[in-house]
Protein backbone atom coordinates (compact mmCIF):
# COMPACT_ATOMS: atom_id res chain seq x y z
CA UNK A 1 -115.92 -78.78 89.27
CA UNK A 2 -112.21 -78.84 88.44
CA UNK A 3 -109.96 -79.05 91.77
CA UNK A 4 -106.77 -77.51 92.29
CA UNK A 5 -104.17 -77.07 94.66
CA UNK A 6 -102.59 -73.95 96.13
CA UNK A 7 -99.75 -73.03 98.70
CA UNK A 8 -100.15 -70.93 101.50
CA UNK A 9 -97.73 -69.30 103.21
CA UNK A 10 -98.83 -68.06 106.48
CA UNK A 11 -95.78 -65.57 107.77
CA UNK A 12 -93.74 -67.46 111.31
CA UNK A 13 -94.80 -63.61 112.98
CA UNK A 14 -98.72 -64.34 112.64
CA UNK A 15 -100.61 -64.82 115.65
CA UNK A 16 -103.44 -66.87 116.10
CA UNK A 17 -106.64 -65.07 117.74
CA UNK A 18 -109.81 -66.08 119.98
CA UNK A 19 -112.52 -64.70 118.85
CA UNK A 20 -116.20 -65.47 120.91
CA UNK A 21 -118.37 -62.69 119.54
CA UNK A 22 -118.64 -61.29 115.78
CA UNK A 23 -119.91 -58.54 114.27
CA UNK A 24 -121.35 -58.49 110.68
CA UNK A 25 -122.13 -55.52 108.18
CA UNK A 26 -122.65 -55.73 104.60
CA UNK A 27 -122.93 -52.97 101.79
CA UNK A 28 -123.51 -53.70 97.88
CA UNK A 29 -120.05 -54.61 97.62
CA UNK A 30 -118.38 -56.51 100.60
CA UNK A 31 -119.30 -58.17 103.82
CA UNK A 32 -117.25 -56.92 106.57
CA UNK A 33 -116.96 -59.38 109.80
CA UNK A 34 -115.17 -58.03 112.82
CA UNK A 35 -114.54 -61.02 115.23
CA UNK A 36 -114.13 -59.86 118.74
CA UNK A 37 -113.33 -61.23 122.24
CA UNK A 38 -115.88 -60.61 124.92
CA UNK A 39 -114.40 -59.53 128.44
CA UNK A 40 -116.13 -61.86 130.79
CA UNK A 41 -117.87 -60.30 133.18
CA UNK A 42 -117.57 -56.75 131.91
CA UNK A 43 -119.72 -54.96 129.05
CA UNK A 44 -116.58 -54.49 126.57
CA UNK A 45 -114.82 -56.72 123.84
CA UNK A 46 -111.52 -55.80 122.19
CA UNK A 47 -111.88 -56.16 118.56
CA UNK A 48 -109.07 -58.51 117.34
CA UNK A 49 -109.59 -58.85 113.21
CA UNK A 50 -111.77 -57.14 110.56
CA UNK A 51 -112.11 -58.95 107.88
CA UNK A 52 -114.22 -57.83 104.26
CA UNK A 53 -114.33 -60.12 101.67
CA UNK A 54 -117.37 -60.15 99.04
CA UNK A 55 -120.58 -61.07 98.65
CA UNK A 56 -119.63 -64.12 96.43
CA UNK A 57 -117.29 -64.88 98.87
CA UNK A 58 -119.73 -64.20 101.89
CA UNK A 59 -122.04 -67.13 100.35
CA UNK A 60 -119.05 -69.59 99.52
CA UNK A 61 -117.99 -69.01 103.49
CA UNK A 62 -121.68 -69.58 104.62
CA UNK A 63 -121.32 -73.03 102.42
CA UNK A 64 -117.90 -74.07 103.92
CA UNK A 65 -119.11 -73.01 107.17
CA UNK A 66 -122.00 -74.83 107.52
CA UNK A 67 -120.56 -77.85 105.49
CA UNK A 68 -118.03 -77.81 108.61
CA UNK A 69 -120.14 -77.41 111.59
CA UNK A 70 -122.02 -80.85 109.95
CA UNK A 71 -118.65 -82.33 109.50
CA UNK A 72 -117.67 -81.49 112.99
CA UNK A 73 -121.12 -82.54 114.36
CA UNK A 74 -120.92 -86.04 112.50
CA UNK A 75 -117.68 -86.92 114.38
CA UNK A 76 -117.93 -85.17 117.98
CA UNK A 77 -121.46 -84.94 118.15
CA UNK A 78 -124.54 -82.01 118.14
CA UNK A 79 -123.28 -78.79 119.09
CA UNK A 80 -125.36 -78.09 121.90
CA UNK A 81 -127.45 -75.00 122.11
CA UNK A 82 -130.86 -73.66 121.29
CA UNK A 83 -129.37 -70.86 118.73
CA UNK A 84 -132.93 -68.85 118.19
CA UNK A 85 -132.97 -68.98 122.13
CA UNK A 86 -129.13 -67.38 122.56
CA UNK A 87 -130.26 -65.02 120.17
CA UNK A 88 -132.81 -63.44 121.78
CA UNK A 89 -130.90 -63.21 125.19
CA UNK A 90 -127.91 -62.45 123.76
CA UNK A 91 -129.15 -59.41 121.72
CA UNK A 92 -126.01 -56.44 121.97
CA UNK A 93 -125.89 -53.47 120.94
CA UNK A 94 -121.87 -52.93 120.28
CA UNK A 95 -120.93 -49.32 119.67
CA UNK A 96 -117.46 -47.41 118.68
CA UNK A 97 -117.25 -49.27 115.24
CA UNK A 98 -119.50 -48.66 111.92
């Protein structure tokens, strides 16, 4: 695979955001993710970016993604967490966005 370099310029006026909840949806064409913040305590999150991007893209993500969290595990340690069990207590239904 041939590597290449690009610039990115990321405007001075773009804000960073927390996000500790996301939402996915996916038609033929795009994957949508809209990462929210959860209001501890409360049963509401303020949405703070949609994103879509494709399904090609979608898979290269999942790949960089997961390449990271091994990256990130191999110099701080295992991420902590039984992720089938936060699932299933975790389960939310979010509504006011399709």
């Amino acid at each position: 695979m041939k590597k290449r370099e690009i610039s990115v310029n990321v405007p001075g006026d773009l804000d960073p955001v927390y996000s500790n909840r996301i939402q996915v949806a996916y038609k033929d064409d795009e994957f949508t993710f809209m990462f929210l913040h959860e209001i501890p305590g409360t049963n509401q999150a303020r949405a703070k970016a949609i994103v879509s991007i494709s399904p090609k893209h979608a898979k290269n993500f999942s790949k960089v993604l997961a390449k990271s969290v091994a990256d990130f595990e191999a110099k701080f340690g295992e991420v902590k967490g039984d992720v089938a069990k936060e699932e299933e207590t975790n389960e939310v239904t979010i509504q006011g966005y399709s």
